[in-house]
N, C-alpha and C. Protein backbone atom coordinates (compact mmCIF):
# COMPACT_ATOMS: atom_id res chain seq x y z
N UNK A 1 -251.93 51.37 103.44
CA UNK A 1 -250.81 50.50 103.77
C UNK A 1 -250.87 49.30 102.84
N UNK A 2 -249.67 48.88 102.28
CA UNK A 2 -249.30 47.91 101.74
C UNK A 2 -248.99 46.38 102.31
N UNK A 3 -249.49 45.15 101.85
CA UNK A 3 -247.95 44.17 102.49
C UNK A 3 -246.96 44.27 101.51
N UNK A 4 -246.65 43.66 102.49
CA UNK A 4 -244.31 43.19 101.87
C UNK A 4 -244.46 43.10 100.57
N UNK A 5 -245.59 42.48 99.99
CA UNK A 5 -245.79 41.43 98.73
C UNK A 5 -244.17 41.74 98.16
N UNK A 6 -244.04 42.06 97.36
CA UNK A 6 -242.61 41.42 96.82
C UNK A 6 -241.46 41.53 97.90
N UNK A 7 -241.41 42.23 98.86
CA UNK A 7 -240.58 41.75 99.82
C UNK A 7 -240.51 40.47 100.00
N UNK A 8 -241.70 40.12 100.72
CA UNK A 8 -241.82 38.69 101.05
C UNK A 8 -241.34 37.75 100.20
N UNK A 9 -242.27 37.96 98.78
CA UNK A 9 -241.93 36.84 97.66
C UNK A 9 -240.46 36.45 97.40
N UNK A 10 -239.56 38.41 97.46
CA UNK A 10 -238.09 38.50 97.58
C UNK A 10 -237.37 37.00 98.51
N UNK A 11 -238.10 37.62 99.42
CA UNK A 11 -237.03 36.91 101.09
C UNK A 11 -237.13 35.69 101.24
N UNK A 12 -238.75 34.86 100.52
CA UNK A 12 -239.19 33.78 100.44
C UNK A 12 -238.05 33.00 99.44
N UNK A 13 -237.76 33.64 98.13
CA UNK A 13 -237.50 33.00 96.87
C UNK A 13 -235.74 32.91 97.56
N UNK A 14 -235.76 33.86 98.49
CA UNK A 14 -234.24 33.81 98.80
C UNK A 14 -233.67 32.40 99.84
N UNK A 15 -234.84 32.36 100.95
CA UNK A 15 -234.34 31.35 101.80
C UNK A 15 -234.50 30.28 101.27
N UNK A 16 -235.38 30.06 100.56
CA UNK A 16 -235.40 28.51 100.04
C UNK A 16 -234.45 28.08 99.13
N UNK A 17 -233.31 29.12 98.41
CA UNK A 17 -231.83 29.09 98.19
C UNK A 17 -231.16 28.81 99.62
N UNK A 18 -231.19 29.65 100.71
CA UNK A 18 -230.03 29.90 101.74
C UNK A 18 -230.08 28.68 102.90
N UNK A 19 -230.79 27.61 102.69
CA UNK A 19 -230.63 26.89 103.60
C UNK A 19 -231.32 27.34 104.92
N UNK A 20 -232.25 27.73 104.88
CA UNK A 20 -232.91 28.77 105.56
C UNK A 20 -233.34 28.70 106.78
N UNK A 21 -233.77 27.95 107.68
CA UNK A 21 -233.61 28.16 109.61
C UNK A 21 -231.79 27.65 110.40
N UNK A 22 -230.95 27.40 109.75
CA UNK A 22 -229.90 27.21 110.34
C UNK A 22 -229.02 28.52 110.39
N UNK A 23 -228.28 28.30 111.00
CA UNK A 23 -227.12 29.33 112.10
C UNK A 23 -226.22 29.41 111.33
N UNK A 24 -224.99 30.82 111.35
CA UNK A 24 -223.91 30.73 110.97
C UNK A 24 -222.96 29.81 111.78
N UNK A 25 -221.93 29.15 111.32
CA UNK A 25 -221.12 28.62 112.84
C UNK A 25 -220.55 29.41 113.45
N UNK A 26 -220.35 29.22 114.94
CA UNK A 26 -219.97 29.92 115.68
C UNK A 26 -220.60 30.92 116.52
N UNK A 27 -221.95 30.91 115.68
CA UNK A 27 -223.26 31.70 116.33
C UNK A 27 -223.93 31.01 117.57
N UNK A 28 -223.60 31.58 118.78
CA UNK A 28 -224.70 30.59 119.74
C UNK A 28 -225.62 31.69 120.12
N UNK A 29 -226.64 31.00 120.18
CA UNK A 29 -227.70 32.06 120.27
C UNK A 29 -228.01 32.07 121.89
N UNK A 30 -228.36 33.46 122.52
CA UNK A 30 -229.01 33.71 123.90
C UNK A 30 -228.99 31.92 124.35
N UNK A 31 -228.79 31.99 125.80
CA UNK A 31 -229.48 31.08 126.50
C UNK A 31 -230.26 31.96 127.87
N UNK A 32 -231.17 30.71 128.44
CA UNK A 32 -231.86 31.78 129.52
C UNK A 32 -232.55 32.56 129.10
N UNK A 33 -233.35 32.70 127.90
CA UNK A 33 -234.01 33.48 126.98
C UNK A 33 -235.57 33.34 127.49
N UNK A 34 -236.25 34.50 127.98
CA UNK A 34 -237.55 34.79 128.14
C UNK A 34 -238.02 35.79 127.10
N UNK A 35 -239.32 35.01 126.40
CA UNK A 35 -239.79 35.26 125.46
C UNK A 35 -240.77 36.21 125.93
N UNK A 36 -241.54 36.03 127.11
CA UNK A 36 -242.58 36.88 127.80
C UNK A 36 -241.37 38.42 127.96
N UNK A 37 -240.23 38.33 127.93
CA UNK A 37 -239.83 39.21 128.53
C UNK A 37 -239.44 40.43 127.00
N UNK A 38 -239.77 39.34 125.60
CA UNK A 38 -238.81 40.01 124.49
C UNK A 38 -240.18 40.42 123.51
N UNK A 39 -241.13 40.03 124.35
CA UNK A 39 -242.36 40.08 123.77
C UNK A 39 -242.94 41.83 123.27
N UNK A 40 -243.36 42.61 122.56
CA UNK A 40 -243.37 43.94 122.08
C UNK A 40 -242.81 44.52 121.52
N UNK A 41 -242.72 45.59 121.32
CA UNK A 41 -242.33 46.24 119.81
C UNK A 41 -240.79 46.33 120.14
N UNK A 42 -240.07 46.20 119.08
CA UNK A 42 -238.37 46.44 118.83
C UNK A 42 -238.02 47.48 117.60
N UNK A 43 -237.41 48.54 117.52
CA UNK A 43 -237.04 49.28 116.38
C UNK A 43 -235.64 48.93 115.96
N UNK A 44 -235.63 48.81 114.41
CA UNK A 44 -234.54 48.40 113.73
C UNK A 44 -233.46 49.34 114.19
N UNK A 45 -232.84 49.60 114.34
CA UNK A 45 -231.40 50.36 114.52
C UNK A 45 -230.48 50.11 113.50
N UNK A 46 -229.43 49.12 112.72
CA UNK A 46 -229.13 49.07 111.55
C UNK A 46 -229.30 47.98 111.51
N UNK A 47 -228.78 47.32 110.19
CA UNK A 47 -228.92 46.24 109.16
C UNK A 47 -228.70 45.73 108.11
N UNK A 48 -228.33 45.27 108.00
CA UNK A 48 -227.74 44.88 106.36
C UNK A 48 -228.29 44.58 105.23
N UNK A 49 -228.54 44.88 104.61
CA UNK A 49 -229.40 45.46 103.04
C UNK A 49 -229.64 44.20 102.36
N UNK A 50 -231.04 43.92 102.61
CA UNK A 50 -231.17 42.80 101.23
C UNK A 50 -232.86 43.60 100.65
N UNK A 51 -232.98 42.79 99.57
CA UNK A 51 -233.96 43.16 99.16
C UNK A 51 -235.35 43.50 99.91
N UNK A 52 -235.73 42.92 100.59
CA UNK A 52 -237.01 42.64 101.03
C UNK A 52 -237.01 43.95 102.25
N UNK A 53 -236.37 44.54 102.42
CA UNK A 53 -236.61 45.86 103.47
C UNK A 53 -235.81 46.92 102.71
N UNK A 54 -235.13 46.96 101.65
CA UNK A 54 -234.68 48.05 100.66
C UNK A 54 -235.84 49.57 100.66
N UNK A 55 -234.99 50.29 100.92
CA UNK A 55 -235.70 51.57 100.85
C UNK A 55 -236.78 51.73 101.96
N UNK A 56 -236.62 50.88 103.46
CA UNK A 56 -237.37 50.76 104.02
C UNK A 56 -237.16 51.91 105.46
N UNK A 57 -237.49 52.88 106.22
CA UNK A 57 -237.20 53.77 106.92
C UNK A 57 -238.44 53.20 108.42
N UNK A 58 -238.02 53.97 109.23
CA UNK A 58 -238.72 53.45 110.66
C UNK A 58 -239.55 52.09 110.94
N UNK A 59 -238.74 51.33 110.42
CA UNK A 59 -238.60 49.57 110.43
C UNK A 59 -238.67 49.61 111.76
N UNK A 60 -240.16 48.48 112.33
CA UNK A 60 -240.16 48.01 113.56
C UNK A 60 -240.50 46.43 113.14
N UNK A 61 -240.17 45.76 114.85
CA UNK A 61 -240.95 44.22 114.47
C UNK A 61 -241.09 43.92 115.96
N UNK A 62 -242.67 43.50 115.82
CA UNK A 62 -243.52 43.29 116.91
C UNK A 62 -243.62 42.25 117.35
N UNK A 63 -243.39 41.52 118.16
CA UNK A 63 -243.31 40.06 118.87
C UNK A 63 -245.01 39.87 119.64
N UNK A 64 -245.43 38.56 119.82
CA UNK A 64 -246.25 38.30 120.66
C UNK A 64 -246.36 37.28 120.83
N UNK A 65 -247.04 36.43 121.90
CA UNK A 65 -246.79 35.36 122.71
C UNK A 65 -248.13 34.53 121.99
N UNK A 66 -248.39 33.59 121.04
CA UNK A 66 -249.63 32.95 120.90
C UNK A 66 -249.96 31.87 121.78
N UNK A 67 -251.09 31.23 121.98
CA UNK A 67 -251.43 30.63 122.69
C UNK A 67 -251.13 28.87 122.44
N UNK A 68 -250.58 28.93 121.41
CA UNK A 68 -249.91 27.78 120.64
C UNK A 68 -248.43 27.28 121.46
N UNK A 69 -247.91 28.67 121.58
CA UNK A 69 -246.69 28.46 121.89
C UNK A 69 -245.97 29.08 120.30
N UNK A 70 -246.28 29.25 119.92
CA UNK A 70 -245.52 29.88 118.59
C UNK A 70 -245.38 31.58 118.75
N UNK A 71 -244.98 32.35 118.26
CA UNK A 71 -244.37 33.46 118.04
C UNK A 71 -245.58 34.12 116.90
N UNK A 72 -246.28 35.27 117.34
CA UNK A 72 -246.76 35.81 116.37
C UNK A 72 -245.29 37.35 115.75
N UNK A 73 -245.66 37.89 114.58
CA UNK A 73 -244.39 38.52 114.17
C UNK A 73 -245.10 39.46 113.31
N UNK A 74 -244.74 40.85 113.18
CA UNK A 74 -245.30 41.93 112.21
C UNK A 74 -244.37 42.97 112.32
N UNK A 75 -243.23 42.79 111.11
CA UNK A 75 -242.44 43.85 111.05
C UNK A 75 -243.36 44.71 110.21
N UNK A 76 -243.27 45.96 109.99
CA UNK A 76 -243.37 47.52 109.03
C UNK A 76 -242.10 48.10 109.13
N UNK A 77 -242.41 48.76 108.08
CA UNK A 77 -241.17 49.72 107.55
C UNK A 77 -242.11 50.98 106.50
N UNK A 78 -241.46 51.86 106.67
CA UNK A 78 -242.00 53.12 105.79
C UNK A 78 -241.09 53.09 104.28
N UNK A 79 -241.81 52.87 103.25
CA UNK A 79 -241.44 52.62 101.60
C UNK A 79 -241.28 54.12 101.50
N UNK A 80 -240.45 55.21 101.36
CA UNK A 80 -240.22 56.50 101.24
C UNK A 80 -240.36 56.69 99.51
N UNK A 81 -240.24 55.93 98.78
CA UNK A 81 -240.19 55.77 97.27
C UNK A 81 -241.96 55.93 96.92
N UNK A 82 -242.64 55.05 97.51
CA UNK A 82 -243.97 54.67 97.53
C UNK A 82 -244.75 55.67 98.48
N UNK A 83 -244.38 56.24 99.40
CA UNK A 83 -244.89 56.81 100.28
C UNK A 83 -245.97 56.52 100.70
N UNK A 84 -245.76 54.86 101.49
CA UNK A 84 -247.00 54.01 102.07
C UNK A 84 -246.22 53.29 103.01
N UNK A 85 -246.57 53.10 103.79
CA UNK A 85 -246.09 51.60 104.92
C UNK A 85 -246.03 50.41 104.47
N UNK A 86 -245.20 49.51 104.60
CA UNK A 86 -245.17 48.13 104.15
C UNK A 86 -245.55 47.48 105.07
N UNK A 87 -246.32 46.33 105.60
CA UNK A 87 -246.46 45.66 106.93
C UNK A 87 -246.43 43.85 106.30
N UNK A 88 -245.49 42.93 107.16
CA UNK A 88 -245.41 41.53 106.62
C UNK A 88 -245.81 40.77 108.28
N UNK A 89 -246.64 39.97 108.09
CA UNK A 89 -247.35 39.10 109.23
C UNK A 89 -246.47 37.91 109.18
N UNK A 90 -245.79 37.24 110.04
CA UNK A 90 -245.61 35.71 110.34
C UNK A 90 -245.73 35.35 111.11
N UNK A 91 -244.96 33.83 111.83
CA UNK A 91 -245.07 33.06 112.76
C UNK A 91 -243.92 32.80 113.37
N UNK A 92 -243.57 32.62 113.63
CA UNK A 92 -242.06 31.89 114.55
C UNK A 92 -242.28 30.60 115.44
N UNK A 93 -241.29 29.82 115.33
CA UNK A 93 -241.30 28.55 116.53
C UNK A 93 -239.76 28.47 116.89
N UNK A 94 -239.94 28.44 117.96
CA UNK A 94 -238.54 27.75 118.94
C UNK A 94 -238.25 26.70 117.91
N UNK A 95 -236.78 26.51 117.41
CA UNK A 95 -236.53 25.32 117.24
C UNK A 95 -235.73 24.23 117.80
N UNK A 96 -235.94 24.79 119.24
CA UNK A 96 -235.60 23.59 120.35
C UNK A 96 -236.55 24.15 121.51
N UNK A 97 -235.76 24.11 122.37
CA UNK A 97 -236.12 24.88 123.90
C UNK A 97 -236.61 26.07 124.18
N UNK A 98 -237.56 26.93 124.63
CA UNK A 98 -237.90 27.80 124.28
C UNK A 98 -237.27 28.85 125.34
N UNK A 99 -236.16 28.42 126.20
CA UNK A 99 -234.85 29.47 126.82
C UNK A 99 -233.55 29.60 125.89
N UNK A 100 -233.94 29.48 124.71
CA UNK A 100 -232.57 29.32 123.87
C UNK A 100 -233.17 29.98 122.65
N UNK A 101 -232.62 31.39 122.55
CA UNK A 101 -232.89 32.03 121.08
C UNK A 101 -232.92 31.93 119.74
N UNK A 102 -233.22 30.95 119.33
CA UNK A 102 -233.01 30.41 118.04
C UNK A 102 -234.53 30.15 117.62
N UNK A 103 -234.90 30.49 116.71
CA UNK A 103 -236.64 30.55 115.85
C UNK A 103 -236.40 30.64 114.71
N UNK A 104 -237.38 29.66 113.96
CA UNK A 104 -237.89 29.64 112.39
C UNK A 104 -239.08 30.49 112.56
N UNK A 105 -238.53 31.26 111.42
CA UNK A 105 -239.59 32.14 111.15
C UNK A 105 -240.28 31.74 109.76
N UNK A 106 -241.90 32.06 110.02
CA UNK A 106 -242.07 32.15 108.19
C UNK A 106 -243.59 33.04 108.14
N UNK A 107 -242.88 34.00 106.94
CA UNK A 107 -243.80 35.19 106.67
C UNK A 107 -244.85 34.39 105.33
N UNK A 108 -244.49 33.50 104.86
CA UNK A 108 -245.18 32.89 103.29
C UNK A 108 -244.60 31.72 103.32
N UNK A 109 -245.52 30.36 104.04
CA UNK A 109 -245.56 29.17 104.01
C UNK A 109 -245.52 28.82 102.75
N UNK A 110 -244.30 27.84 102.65
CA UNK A 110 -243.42 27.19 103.43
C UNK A 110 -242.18 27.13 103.78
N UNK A 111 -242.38 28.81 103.47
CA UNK A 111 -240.27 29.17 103.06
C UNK A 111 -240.06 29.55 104.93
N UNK A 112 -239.33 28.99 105.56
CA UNK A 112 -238.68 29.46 106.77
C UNK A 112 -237.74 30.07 106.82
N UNK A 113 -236.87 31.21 107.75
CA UNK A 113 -235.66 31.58 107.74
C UNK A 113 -235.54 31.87 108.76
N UNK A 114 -233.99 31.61 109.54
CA UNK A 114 -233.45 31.42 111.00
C UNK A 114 -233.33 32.74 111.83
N UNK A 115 -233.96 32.73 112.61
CA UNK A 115 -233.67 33.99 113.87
C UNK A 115 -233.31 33.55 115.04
N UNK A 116 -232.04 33.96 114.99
CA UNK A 116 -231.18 33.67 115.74
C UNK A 116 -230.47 35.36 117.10
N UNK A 117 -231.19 35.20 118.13
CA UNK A 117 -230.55 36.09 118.88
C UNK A 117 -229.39 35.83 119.74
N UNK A 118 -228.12 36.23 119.71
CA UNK A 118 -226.77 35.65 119.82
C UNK A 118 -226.20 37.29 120.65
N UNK A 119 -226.59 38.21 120.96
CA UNK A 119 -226.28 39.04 121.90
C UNK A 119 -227.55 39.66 122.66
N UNK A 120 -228.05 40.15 123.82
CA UNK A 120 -228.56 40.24 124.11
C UNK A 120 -228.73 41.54 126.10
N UNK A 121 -229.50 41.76 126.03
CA UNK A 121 -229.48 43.05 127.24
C UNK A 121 -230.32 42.07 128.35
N UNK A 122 -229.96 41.14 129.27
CA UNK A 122 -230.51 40.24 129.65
C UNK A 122 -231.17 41.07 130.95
N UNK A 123 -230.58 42.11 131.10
CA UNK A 123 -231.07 42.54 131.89
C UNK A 123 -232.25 43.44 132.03
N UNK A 124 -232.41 44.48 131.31
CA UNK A 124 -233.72 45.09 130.85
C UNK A 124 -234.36 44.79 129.46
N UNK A 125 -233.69 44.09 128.80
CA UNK A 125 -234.33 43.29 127.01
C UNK A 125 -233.93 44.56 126.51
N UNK A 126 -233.73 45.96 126.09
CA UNK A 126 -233.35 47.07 125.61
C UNK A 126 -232.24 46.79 124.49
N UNK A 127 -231.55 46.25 124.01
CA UNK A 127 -231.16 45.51 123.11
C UNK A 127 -230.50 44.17 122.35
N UNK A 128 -230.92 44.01 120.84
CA UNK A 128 -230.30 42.56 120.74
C UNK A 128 -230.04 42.52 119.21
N UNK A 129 -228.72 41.69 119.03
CA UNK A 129 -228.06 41.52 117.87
C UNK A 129 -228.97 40.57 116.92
N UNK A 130 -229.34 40.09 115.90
CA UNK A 130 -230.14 38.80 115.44
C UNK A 130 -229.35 38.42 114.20
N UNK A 131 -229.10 37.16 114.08
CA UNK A 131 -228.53 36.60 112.51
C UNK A 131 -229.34 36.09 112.41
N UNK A 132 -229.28 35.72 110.89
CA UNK A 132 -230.39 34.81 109.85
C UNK A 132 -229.65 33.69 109.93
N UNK A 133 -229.59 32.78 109.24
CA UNK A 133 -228.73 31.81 108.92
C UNK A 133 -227.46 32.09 108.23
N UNK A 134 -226.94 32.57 107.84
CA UNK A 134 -225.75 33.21 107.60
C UNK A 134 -225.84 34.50 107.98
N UNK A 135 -224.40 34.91 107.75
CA UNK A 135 -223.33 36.24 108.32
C UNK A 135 -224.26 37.19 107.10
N UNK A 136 -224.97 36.96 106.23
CA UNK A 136 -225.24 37.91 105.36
C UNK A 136 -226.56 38.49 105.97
N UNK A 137 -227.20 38.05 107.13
CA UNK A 137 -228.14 38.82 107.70
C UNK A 137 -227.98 39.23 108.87
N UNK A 138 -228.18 39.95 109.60
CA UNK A 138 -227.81 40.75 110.72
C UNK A 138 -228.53 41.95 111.04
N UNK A 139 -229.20 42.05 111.86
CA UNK A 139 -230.19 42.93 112.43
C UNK A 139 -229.58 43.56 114.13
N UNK A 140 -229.59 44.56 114.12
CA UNK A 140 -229.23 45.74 115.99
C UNK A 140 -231.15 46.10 115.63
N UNK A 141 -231.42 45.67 116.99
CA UNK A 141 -232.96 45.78 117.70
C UNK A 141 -232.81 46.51 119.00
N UNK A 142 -233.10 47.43 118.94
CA UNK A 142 -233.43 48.17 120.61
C UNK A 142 -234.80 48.64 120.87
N UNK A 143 -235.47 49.00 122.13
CA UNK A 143 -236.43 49.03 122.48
C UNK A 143 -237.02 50.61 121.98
N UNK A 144 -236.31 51.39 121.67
CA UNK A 144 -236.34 52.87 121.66
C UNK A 144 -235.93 52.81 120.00
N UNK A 145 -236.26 53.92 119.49
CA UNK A 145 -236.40 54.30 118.11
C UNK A 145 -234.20 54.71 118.12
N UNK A 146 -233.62 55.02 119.32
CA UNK A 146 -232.27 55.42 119.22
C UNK A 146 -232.11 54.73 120.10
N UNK A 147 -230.43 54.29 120.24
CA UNK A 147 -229.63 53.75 120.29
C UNK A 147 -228.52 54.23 121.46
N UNK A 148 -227.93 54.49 122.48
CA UNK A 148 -226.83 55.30 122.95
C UNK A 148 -225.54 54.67 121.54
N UNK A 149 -224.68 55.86 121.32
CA UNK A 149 -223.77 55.88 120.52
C UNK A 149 -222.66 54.94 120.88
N UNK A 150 -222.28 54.73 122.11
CA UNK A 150 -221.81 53.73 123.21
C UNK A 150 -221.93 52.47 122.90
N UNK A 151 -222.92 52.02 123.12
CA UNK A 151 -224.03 51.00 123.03
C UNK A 151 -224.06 50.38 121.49
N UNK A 152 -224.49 51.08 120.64
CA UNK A 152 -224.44 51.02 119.69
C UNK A 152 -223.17 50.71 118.80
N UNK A 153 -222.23 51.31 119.18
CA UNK A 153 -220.84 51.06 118.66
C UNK A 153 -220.24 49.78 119.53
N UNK A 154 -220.59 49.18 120.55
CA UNK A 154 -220.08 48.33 121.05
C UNK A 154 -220.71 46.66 120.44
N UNK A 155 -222.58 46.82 120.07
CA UNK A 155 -222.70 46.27 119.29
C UNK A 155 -222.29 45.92 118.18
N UNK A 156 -221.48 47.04 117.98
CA UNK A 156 -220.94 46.72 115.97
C UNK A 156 -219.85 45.83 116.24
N UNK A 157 -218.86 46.36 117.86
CA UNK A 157 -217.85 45.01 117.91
C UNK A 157 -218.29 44.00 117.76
N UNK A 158 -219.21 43.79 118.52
CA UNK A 158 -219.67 42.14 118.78
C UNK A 158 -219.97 41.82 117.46
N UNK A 159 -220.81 42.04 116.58
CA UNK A 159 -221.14 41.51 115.24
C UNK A 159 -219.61 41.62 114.37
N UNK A 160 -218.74 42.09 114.35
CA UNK A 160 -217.31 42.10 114.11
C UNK A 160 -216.70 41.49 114.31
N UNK A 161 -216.26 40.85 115.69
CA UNK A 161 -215.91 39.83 116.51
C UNK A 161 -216.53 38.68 115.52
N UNK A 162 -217.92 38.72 115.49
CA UNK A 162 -218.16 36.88 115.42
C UNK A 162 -218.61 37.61 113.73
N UNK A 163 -217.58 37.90 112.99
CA UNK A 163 -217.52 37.64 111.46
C UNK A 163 -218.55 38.16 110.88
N UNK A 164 -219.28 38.94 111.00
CA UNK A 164 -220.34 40.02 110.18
C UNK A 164 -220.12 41.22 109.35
N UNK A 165 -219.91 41.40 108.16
CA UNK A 165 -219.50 42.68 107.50
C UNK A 165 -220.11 43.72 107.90
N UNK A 166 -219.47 44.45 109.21
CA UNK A 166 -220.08 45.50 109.79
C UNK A 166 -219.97 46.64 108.76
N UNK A 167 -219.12 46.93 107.82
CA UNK A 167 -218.99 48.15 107.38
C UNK A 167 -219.98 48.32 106.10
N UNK A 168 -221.00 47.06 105.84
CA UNK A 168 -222.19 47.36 104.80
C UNK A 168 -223.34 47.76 105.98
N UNK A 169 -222.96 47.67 107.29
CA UNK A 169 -224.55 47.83 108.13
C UNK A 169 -224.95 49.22 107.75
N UNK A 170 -226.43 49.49 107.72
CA UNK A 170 -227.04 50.70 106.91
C UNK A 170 -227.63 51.57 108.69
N UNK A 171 -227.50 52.24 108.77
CA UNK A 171 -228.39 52.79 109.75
C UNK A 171 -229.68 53.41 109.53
N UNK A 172 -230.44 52.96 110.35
CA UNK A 172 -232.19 52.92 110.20
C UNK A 172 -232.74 54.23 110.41
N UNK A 173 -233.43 55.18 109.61
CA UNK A 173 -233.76 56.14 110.22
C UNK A 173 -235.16 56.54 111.32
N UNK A 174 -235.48 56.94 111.95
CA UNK A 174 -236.79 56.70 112.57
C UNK A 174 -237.26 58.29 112.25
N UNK A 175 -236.74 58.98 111.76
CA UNK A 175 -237.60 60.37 111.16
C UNK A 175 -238.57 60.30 111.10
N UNK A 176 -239.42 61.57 111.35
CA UNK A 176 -240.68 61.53 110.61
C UNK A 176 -240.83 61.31 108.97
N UNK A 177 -241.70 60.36 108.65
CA UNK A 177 -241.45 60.04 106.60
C UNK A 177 -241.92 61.43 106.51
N UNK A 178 -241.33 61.79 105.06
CA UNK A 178 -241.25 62.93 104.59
C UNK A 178 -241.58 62.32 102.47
N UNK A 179 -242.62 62.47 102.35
CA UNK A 179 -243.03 62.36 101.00
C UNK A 179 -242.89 63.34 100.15
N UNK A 180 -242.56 64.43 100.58
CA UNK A 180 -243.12 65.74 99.54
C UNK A 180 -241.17 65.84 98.74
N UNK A 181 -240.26 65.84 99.06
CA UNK A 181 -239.09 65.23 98.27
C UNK A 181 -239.11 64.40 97.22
């Protein structure tokens, strides 16, 4: 297994262009937000293509509760090109209240970038929409490697609705990796 390394360096060199822990407008993120409750593994479902997860297949990202009060964070993704796992470690902090979905994240101090959860399954945590600081990032997280088609397509309204170029979202595969191709 690999890290991110140029992912990161990618995503790093990018936010410290993008203005990087703030919100799109119009984005309000979750309120009433339990972190104990969002805490464990999430599988990517789709997403919108930037460098730093390019060519990346059964993309997860793991939440945990530190004793700080900060957010521990370890997405992977399967490099199908490389035929190795990529794995990137960070941190997260509330950047207010910690019932209100909004977190700076940072995988390579001192570059931060905004995670923002702005739809949400309040009722079993089973899925949630996330923006970066702008409309150009956008992440569908569900608890299960699939999605109901339902579900899934009703998410794409919502990211539609509040101004997200749904029709670049990539869908995530969770296949078994297959190297010998």
């Amino acid at each position: 297994m690999r890290i991110y390394g140029k992912q990161v360096a990618a995503a790093g060199a990018f936010l410290v262009l993008a203005a990087c822990t703030g919100r799109p407008d119009g984005i309000a993120p979750v309120t009433g937000f339990e972190i104990d409750r969002y805490e464990g593994t999430w599988y990517e479902i789709m997403r919108l293509d930037h460098s730093f997860e390019r060519g990346l297949s059964n993309v997860t990202a793991t939440y945990s509760l530190n004793n700080d009060g900060t957010v521990g964070v370890v997405n992977r993704g399967f490099d199908v090109a490389d035929c190795e796992w990529d794995e990137a470690t960070g941190t997260a902090e509330f950047q207010g209240s910690p019932d209100v979905a909004s977190l700076s994240v940072t995988f390579q101090w001192p570059f931060a970038g905004g995670y923002h959860v702005f739809e949400l399954d309040k009722q079993d945590y089973s899925y949630a929409l996330v923006s970066g600081p702008d409309r150009d990032f956008l992440w569908m997280l569900a608890r299960t490697p699939q999605l109901a088609d339902a579900t899934r397509d009703r998410l794409v309204d919502v990211a539609r609705d509040n101004g997200f170029p749904v029709d670049e979202l990539i869908l995530v595969s969770h296949d078994e990796p297959d190297c010998k191709s």
